[in-house]
C-alpha atoms as a PDB file:
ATOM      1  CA  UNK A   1      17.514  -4.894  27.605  1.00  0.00           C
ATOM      2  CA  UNK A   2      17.771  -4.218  24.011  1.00  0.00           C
ATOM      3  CA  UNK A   3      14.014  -3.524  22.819  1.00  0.00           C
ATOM      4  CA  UNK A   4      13.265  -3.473  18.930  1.00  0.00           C
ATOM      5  CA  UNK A   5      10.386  -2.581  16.427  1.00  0.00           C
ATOM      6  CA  UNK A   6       9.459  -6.070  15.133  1.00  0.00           C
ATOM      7  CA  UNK A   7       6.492  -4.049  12.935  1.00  0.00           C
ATOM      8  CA  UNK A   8       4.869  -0.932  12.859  1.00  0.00           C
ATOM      9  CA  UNK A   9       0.932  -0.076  11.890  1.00  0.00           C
ATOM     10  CA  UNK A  10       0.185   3.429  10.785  1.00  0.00           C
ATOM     11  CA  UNK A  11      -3.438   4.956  12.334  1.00  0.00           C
ATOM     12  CA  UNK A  12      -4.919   8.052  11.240  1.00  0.00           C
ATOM     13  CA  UNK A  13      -5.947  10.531  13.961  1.00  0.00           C
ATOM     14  CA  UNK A  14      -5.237  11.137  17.544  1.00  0.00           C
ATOM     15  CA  UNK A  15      -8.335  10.166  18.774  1.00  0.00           C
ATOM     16  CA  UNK A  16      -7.872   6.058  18.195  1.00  0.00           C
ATOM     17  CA  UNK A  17      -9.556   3.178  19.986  1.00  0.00           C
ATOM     18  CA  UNK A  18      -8.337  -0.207  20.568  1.00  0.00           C
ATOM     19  CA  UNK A  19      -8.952  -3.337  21.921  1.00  0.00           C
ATOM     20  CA  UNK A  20      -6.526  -6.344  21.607  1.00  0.00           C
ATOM     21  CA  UNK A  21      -7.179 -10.277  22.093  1.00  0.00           C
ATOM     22  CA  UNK A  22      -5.896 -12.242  24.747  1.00  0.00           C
ATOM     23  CA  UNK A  23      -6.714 -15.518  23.339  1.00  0.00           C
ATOM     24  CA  UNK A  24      -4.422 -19.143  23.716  1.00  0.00           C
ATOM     25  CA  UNK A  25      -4.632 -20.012  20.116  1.00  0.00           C
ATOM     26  CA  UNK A  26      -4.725 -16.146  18.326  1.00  0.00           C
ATOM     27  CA  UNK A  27      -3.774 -12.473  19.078  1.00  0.00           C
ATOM     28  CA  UNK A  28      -5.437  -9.591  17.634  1.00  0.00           C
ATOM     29  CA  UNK A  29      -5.439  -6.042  17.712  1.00  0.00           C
ATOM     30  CA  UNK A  30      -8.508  -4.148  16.543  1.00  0.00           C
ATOM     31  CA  UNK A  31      -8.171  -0.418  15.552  1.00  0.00           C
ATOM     32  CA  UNK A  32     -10.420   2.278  14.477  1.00  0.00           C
ATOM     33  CA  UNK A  33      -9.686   3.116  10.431  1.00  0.00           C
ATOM     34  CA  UNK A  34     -10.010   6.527  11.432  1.00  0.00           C
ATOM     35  CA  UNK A  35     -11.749   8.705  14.462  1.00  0.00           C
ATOM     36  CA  UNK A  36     -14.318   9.979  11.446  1.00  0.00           C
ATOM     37  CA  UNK A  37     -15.872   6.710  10.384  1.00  0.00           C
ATOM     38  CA  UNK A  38     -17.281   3.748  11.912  1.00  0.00           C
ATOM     39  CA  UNK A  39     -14.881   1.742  10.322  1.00  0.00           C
ATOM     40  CA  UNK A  40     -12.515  -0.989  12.260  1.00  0.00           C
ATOM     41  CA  UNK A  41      -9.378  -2.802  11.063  1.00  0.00           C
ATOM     42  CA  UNK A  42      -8.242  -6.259  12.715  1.00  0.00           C
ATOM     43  CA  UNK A  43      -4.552  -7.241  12.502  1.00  0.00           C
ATOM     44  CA  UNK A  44      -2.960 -10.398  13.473  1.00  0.00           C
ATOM     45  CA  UNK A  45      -0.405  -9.743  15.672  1.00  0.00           C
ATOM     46  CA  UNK A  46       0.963 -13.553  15.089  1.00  0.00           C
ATOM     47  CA  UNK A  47       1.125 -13.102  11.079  1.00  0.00           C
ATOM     48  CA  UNK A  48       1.569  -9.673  11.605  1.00  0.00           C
ATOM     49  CA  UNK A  49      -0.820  -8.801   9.081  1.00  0.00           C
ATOM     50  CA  UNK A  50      -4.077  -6.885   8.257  1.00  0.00           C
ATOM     51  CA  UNK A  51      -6.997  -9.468   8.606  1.00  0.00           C
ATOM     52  CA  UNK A  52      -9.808  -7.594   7.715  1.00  0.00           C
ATOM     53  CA  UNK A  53     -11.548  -4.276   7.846  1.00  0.00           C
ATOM     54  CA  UNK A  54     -15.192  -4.108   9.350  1.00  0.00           C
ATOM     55  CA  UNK A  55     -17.626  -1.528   8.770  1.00  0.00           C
ATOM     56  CA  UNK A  56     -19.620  -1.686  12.094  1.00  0.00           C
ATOM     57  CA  UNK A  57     -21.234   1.781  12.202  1.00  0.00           C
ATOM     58  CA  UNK A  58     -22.233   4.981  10.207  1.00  0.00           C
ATOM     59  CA  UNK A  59     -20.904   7.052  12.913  1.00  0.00           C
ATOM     60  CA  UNK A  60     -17.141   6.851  14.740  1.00  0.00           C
ATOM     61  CA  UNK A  61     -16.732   3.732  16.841  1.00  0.00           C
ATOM     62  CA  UNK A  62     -16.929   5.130  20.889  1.00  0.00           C
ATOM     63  CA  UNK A  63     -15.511   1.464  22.377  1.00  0.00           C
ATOM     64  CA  UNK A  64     -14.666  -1.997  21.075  1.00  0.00           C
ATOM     65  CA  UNK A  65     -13.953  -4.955  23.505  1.00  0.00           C
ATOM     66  CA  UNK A  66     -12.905  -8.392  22.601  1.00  0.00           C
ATOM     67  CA  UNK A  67     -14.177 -11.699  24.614  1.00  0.00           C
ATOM     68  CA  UNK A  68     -12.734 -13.892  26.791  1.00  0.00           C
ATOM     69  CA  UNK A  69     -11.562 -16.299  23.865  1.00  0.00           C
ATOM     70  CA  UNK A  70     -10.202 -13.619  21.867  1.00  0.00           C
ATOM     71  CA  UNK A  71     -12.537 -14.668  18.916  1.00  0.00           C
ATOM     72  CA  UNK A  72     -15.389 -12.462  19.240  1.00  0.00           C
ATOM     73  CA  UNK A  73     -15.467  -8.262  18.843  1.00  0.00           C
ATOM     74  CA  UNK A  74     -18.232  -5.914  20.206  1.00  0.00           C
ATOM     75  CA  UNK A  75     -18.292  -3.025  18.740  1.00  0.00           C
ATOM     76  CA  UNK A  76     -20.441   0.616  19.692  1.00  0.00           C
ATOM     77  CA  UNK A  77     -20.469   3.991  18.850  1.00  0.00           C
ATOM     78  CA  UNK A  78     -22.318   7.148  19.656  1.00  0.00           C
ATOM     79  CA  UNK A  79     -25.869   6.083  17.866  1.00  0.00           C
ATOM     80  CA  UNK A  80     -26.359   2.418  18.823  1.00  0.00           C
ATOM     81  CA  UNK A  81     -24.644   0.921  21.467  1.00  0.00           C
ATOM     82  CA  UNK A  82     -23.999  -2.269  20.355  1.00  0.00           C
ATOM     83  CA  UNK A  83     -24.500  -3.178  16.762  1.00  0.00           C
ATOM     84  CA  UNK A  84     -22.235  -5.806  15.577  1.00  0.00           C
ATOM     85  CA  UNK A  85     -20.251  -8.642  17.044  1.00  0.00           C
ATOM     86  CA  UNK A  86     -17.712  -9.841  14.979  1.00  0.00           C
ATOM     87  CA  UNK A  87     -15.947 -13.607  14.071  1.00  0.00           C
ATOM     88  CA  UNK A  88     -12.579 -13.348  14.064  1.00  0.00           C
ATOM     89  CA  UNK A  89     -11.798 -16.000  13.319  1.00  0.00           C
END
């Protein structure tokens, strides 16, 4: 099988977390902006582009986990657990 990059996203740090969508209609993969901030990004892996970038804590993000659907995002770090849930959509 001949496997090829289709795109590539560039993360800053070792330490990144991700969650990705496993909706019928969408497919998105949420990463943290960097293991320093509380800061998410959330790409569409369909348009392959950058959707949006959310700034769910003061503190770096410790888990993110998408819904069943695909269109909602929980997202927690170290000082609250969970703060935000996102649209996607």
């Amino acid at each position: 099988m001949n496997m090829q990059k289709l795109f590539g996203i560039s993360i800053d740090g070792s330490l990144v977390r991700l969650a990705l969508s496993t909706g019928s209609e969408s497919c998105y993969l949420a990463y943290t902006a960097s293991v320093l901030s509380g800061e998410v990004e959330l790409y569409d892996l369909l348009n392959k582009k950058k959707q949006k970038t959310i700034l769910a804590h003061k503190n770096p993000v410790i888990q993110m986990k998408f819904n069943e659907e695909g269109n909602l995002l929980a997202i927690a770090s170290a000082e609250v657990l969970v703060r935000l849930r996102c649209r996607v959509r």
